[in-house]
PDB file of N, CA and C in Angstrom:
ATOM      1  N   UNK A   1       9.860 -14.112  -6.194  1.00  0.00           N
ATOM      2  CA  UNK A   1       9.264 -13.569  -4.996  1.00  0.00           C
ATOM      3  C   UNK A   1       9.942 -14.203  -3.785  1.00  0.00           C
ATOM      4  N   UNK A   2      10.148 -13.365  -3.306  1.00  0.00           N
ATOM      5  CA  UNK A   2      10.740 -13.846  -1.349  1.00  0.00           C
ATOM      6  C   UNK A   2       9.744 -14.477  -0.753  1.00  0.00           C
ATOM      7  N   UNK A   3      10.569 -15.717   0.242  1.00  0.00           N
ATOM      8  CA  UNK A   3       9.641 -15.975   0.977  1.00  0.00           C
ATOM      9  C   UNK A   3       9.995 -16.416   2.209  1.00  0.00           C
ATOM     10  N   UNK A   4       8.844 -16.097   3.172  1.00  0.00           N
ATOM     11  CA  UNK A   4       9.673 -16.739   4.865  1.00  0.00           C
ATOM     12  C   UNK A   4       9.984 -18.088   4.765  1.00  0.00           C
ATOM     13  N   UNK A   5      10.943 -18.128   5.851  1.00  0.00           N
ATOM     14  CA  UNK A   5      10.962 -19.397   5.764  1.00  0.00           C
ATOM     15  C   UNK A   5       9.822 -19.902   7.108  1.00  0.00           C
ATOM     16  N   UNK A   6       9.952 -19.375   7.968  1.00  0.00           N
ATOM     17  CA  UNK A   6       8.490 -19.198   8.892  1.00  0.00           C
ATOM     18  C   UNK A   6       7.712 -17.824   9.431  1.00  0.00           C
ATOM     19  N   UNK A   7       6.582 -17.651   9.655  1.00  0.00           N
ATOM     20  CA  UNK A   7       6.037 -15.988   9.476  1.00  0.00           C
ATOM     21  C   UNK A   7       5.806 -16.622  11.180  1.00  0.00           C
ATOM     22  N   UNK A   8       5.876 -15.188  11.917  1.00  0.00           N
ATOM     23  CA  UNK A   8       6.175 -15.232  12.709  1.00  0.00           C
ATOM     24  C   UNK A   8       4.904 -13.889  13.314  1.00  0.00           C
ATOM     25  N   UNK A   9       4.097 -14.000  13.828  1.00  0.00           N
ATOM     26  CA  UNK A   9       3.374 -12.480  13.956  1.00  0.00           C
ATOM     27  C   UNK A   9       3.174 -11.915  15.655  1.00  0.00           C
ATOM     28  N   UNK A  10       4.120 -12.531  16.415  1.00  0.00           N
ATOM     29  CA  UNK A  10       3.807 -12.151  17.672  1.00  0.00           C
ATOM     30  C   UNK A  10       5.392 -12.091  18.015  1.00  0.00           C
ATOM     31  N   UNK A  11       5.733 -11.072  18.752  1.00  0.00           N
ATOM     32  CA  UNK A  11       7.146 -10.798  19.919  1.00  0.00           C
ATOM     33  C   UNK A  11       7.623 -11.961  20.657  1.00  0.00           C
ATOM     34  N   UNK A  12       8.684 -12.531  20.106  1.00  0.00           N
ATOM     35  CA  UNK A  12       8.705 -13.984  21.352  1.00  0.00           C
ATOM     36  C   UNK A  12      10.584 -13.998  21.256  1.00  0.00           C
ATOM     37  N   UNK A  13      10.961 -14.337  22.584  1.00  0.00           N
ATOM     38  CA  UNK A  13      12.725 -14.312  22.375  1.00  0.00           C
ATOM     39  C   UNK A  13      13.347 -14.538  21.150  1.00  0.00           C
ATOM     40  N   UNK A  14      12.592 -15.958  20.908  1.00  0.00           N
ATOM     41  CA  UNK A  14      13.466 -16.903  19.978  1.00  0.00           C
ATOM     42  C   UNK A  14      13.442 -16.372  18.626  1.00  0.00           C
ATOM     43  N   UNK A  15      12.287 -15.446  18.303  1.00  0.00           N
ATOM     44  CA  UNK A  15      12.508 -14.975  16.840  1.00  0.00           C
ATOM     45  C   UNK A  15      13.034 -13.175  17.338  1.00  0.00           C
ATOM     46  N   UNK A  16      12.847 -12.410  18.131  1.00  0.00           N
ATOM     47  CA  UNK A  16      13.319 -11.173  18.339  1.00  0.00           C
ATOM     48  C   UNK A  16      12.792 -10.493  17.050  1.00  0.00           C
ATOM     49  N   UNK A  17      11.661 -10.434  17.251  1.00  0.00           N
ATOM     50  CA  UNK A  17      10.767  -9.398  16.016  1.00  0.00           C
ATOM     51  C   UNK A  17       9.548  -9.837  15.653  1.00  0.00           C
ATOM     52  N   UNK A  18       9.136  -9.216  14.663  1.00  0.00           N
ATOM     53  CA  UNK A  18       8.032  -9.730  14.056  1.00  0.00           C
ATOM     54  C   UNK A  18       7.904 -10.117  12.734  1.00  0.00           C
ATOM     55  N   UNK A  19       9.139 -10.791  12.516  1.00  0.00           N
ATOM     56  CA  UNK A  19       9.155 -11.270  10.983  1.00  0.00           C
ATOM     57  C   UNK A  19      10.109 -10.556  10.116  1.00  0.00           C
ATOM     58  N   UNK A  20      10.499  -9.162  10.698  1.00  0.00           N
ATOM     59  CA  UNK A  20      11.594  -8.605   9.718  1.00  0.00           C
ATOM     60  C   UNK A  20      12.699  -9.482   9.468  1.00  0.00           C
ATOM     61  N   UNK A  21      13.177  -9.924  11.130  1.00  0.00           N
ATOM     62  CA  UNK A  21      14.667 -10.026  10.896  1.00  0.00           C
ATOM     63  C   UNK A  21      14.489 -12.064   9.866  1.00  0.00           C
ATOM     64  N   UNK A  22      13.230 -12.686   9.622  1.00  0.00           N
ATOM     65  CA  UNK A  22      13.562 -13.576   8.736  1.00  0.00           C
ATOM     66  C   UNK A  22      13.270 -13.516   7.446  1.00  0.00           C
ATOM     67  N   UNK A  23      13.290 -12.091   7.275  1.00  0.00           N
ATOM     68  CA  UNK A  23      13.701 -11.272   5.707  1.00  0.00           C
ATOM     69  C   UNK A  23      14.558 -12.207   5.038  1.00  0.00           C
ATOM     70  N   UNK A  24      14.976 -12.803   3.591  1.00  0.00           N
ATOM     71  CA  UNK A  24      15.727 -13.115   2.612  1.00  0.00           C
ATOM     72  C   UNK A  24      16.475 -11.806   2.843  1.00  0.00           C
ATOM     73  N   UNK A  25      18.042 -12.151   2.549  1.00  0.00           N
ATOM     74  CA  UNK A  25      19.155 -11.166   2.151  1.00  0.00           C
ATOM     75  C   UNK A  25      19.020 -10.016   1.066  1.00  0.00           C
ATOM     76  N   UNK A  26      18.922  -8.781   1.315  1.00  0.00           N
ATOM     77  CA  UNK A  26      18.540  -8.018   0.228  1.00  0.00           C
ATOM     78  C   UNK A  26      17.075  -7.237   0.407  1.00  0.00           C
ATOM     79  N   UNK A  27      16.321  -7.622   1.128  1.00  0.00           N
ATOM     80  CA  UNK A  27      15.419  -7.023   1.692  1.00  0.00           C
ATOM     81  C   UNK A  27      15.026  -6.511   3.516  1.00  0.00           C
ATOM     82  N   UNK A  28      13.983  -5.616   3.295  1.00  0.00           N
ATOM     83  CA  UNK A  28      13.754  -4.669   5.180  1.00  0.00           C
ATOM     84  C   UNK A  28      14.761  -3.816   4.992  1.00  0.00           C
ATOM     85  N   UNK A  29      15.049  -3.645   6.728  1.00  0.00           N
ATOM     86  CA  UNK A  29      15.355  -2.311   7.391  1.00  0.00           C
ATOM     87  C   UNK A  29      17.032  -2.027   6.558  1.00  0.00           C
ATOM     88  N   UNK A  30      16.589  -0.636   6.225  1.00  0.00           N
ATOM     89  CA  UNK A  30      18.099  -0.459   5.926  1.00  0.00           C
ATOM     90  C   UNK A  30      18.665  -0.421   4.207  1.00  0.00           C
ATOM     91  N   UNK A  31      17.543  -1.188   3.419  1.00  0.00           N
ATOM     92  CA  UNK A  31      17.814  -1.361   2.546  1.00  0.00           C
ATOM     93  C   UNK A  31      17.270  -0.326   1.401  1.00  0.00           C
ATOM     94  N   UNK A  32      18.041   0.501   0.725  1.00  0.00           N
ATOM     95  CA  UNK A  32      18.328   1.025  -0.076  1.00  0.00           C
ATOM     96  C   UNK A  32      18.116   1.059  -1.874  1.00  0.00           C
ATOM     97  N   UNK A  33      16.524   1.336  -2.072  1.00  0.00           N
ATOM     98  CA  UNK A  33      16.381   0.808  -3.645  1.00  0.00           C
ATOM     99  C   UNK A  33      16.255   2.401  -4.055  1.00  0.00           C
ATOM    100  N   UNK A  34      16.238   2.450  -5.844  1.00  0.00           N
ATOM    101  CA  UNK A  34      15.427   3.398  -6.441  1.00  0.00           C
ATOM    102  C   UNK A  34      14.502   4.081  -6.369  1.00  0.00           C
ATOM    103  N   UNK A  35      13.261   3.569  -6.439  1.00  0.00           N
ATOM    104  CA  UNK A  35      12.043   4.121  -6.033  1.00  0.00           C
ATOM    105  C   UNK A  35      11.730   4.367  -4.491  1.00  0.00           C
ATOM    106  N   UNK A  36      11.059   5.085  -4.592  1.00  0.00           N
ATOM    107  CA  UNK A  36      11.261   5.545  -2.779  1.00  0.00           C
ATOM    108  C   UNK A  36       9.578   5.878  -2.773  1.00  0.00           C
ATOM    109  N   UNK A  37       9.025   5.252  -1.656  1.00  0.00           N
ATOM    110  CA  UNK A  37       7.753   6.051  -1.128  1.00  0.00           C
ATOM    111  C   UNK A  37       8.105   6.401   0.199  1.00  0.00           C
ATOM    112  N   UNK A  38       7.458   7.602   0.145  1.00  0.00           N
ATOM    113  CA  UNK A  38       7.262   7.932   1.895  1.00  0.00           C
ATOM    114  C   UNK A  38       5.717   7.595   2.268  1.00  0.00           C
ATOM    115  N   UNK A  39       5.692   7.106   3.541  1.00  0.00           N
ATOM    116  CA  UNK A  39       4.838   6.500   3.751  1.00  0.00           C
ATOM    117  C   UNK A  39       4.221   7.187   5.282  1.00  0.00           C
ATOM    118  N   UNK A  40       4.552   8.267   5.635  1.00  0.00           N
ATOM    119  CA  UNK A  40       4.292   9.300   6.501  1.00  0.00           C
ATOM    120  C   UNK A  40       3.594   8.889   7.969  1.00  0.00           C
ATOM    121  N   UNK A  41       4.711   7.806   8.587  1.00  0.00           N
ATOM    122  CA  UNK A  41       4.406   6.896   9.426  1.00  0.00           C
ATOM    123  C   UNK A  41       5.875   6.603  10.169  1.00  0.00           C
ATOM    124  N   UNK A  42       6.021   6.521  11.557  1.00  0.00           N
ATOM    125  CA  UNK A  42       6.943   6.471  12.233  1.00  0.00           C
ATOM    126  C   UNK A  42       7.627   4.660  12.342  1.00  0.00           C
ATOM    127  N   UNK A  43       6.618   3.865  11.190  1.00  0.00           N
ATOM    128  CA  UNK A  43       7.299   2.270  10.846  1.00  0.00           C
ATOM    129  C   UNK A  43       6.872   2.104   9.830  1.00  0.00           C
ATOM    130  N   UNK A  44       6.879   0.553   9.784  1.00  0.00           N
ATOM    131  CA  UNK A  44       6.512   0.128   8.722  1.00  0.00           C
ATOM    132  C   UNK A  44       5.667  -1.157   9.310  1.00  0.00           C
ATOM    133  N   UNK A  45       4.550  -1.161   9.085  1.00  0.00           N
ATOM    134  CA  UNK A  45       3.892  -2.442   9.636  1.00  0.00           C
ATOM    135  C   UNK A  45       3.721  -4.344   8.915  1.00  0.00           C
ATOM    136  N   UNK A  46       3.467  -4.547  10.165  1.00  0.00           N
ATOM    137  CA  UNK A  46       3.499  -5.753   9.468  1.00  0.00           C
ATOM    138  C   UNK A  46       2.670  -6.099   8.047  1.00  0.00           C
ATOM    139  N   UNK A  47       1.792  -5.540   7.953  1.00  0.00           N
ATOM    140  CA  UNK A  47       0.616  -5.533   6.592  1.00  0.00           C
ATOM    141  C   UNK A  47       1.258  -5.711   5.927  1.00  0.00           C
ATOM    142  N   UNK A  48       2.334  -4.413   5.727  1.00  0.00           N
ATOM    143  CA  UNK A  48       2.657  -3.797   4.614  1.00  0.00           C
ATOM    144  C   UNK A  48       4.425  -5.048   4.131  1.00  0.00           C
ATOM    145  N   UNK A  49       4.462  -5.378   5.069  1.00  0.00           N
ATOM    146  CA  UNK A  49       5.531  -6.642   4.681  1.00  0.00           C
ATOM    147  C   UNK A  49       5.080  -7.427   4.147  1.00  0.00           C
ATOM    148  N   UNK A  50       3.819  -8.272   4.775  1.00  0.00           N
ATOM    149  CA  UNK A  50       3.334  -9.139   4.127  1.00  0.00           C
ATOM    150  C   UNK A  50       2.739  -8.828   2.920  1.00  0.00           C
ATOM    151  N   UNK A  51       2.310  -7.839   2.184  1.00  0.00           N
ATOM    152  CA  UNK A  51       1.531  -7.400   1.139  1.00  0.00           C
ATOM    153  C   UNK A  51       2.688  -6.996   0.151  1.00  0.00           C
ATOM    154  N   UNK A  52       4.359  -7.076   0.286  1.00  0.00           N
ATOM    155  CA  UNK A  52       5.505  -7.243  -0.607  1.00  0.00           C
ATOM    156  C   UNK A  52       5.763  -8.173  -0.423  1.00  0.00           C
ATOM    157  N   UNK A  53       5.808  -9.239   0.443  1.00  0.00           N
ATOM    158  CA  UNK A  53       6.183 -10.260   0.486  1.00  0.00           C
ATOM    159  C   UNK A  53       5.657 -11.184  -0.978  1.00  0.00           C
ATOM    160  N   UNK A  54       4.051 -10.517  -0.728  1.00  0.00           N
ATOM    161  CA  UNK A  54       3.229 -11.435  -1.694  1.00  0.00           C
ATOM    162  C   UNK A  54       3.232 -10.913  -3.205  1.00  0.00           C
ATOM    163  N   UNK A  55       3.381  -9.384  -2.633  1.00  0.00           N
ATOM    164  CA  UNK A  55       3.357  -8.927  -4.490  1.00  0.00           C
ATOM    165  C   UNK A  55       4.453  -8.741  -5.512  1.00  0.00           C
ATOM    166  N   UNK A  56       5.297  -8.232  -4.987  1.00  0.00           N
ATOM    167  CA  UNK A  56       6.533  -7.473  -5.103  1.00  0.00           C
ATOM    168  C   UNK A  56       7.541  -9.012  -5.619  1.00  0.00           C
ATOM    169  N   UNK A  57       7.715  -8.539  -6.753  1.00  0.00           N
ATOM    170  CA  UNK A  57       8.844  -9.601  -8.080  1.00  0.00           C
ATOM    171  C   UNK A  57       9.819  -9.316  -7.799  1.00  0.00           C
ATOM    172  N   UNK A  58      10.566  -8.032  -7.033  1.00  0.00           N
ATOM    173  CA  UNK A  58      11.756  -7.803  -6.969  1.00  0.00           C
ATOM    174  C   UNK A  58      12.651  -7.191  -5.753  1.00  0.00           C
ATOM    175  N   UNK A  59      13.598  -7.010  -5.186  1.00  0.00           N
ATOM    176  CA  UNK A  59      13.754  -6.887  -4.004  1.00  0.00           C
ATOM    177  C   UNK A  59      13.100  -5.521  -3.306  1.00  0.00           C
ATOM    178  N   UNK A  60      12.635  -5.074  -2.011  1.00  0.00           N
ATOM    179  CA  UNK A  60      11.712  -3.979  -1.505  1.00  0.00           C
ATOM    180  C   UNK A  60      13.216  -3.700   0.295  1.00  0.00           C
ATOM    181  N   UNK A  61      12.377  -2.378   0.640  1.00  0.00           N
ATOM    182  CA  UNK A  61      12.936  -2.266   2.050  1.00  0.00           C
ATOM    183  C   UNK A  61      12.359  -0.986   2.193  1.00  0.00           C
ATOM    184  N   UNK A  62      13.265  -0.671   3.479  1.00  0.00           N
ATOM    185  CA  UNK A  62      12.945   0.584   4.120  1.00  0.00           C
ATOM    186  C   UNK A  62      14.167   1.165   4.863  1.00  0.00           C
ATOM    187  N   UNK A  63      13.976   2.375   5.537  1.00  0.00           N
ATOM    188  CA  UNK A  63      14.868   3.191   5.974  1.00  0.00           C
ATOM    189  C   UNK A  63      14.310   4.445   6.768  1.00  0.00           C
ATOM    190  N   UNK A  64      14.022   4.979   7.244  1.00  0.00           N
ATOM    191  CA  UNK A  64      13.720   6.138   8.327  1.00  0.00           C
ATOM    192  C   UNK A  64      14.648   7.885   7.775  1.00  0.00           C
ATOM    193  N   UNK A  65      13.740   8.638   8.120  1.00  0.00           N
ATOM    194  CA  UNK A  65      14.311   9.789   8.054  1.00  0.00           C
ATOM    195  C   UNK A  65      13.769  10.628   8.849  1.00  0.00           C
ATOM    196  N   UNK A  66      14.498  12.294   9.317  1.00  0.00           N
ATOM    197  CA  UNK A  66      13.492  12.743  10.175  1.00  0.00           C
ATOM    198  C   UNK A  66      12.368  13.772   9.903  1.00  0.00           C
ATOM    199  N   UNK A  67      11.058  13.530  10.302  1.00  0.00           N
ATOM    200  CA  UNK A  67      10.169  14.324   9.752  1.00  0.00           C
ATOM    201  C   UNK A  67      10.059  15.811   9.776  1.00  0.00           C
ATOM    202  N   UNK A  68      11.216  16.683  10.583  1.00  0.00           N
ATOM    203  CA  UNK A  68      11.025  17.618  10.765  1.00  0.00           C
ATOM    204  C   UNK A  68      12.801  17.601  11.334  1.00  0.00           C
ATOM    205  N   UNK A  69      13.097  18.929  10.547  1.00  0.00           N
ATOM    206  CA  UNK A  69      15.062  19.265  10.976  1.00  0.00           C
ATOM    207  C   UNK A  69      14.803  20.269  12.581  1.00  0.00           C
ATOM    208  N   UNK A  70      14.599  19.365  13.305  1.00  0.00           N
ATOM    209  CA  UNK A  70      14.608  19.788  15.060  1.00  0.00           C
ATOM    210  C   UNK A  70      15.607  19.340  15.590  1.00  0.00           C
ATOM    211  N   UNK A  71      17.176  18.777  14.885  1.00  0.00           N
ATOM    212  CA  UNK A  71      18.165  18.426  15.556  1.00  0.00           C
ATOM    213  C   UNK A  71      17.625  17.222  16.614  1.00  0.00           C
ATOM    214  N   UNK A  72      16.769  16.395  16.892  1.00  0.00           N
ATOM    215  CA  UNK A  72      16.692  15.908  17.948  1.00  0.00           C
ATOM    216  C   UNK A  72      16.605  14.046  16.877  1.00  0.00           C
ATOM    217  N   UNK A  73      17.085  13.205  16.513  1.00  0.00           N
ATOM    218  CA  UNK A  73      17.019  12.724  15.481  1.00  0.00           C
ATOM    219  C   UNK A  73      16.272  10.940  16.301  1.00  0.00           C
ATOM    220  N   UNK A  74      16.555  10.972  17.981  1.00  0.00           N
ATOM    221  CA  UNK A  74      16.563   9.965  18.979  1.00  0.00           C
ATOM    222  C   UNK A  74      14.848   9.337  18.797  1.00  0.00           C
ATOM    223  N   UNK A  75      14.095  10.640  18.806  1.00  0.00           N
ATOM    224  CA  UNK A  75      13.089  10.263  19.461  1.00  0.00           C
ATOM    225  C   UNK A  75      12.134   9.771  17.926  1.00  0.00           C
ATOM    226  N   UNK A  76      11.677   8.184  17.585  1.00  0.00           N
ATOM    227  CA  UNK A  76      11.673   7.829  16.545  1.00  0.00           C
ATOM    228  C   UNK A  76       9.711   8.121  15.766  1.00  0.00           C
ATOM    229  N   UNK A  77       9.378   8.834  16.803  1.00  0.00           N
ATOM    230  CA  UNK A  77       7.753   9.287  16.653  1.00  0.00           C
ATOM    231  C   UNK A  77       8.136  10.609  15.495  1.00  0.00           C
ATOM    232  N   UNK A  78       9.149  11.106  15.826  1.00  0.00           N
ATOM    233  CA  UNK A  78       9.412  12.063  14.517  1.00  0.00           C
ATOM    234  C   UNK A  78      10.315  11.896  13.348  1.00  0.00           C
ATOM    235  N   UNK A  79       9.863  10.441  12.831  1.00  0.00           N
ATOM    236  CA  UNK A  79      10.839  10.105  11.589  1.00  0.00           C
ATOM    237  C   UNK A  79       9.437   9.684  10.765  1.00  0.00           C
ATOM    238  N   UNK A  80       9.701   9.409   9.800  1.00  0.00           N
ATOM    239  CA  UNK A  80       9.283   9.060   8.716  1.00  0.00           C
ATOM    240  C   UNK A  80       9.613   7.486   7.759  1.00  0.00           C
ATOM    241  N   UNK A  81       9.270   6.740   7.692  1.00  0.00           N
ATOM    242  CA  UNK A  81       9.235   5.407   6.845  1.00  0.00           C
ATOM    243  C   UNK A  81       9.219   5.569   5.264  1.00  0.00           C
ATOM    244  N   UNK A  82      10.424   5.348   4.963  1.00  0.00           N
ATOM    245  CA  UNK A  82      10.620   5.239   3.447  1.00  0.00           C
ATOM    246  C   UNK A  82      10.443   3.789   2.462  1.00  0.00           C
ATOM    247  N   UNK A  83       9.993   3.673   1.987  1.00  0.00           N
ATOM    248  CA  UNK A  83       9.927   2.193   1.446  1.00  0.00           C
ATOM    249  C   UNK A  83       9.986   2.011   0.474  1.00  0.00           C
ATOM    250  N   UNK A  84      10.851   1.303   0.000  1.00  0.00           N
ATOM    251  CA  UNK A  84      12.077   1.399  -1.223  1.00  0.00           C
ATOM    252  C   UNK A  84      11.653   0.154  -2.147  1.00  0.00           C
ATOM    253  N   UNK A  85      11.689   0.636  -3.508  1.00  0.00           N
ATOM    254  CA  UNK A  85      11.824  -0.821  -4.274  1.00  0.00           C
ATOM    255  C   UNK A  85      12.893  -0.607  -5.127  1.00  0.00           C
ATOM    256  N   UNK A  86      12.903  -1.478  -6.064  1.00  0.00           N
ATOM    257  CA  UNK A  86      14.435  -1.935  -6.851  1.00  0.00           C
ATOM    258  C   UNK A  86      13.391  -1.964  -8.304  1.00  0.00           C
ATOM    259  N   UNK A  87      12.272  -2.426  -8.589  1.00  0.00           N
ATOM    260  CA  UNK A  87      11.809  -2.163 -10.226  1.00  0.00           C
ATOM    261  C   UNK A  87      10.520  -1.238  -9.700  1.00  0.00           C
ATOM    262  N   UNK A  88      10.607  -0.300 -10.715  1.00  0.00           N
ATOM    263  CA  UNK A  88       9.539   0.300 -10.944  1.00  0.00           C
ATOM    264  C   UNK A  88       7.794   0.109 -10.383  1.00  0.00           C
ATOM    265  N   UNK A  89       7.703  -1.291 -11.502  1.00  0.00           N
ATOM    266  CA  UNK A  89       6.464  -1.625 -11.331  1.00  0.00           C
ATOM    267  C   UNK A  89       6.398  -2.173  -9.640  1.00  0.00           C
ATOM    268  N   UNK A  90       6.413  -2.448  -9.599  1.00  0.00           N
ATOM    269  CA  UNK A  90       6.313  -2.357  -7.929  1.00  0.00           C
ATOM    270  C   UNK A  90       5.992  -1.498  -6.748  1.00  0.00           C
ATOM    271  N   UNK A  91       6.610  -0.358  -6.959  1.00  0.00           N
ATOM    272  CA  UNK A  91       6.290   0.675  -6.558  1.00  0.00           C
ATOM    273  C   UNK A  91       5.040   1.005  -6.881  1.00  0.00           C
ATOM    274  N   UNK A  92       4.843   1.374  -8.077  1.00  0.00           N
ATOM    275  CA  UNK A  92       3.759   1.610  -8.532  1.00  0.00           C
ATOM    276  C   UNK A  92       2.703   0.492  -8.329  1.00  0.00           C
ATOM    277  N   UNK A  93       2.490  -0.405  -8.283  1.00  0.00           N
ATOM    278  CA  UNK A  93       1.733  -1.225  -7.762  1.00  0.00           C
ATOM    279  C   UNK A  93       1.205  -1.214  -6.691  1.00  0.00           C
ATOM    280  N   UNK A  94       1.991  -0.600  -5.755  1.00  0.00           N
ATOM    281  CA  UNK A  94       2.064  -0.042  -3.806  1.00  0.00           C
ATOM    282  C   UNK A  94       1.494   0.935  -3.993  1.00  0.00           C
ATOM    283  N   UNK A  95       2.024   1.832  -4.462  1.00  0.00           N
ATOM    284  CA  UNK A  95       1.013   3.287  -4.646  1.00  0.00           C
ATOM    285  C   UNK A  95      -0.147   3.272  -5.065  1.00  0.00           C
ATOM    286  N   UNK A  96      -0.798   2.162  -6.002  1.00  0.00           N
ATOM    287  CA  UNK A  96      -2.136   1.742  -6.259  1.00  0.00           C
ATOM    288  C   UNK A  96      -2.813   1.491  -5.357  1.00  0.00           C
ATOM    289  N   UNK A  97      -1.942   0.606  -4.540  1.00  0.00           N
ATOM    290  CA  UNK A  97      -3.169  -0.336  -3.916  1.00  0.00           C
ATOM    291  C   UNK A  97      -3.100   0.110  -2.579  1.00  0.00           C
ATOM    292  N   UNK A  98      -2.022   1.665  -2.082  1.00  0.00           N
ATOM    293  CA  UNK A  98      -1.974   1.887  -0.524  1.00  0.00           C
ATOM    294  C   UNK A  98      -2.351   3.566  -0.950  1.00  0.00           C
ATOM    295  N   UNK A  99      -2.999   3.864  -1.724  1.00  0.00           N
ATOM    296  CA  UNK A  99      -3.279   5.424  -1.941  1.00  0.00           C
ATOM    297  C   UNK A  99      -4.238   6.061  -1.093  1.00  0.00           C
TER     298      UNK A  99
END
């Protein structure tokens, strides 16, 4: 299991986020697994980091797509949050417990 090296839950210069960017290598934005949920939400919230952080045995992420083909791809209220795992059970574990 991944773990922060400090959790961070408020906007401040020195960390520039809210905990994504002190992700372990291989996990968050961008990252690309097997299993795919859509999660029919324009992010991904902090909950839902911390609740892979804690469950999830194997690497997790996410990625954006757009919710509707309107050519307009900028405006990020019309994308969608994909959230990716790398084993199975995991996924399925998310889908249990976020249904």
């Amino acid at each position: 299991m991944a773990k922060l090296k400090k959790l961070v839950d408020v906007f401040t210069p020195t960390t520039k986020g809210f905990g994504a960017d002190l992700l372990p290598p291989g996990y968050g934005y961008n990252k690309k697994y097997r299993y795919k949920i859509n999660l029919h939400t324009y992010g991904v919230g902090y909950n839902i980091m911390q609740w892979c952080l804690k469950n999830c045995k194997s690497k997790w992420g996410w990625y954006f797509i757009p919710a509707k083909d309107d050519g307009y791809l900028e405006d990020y209220e019309n994308q969608h949050a994909i959230l990716t795992f790398k084993s199975r059970q995991d996924a399925v574990y998310f889908k249990l417990t976020h249904a």
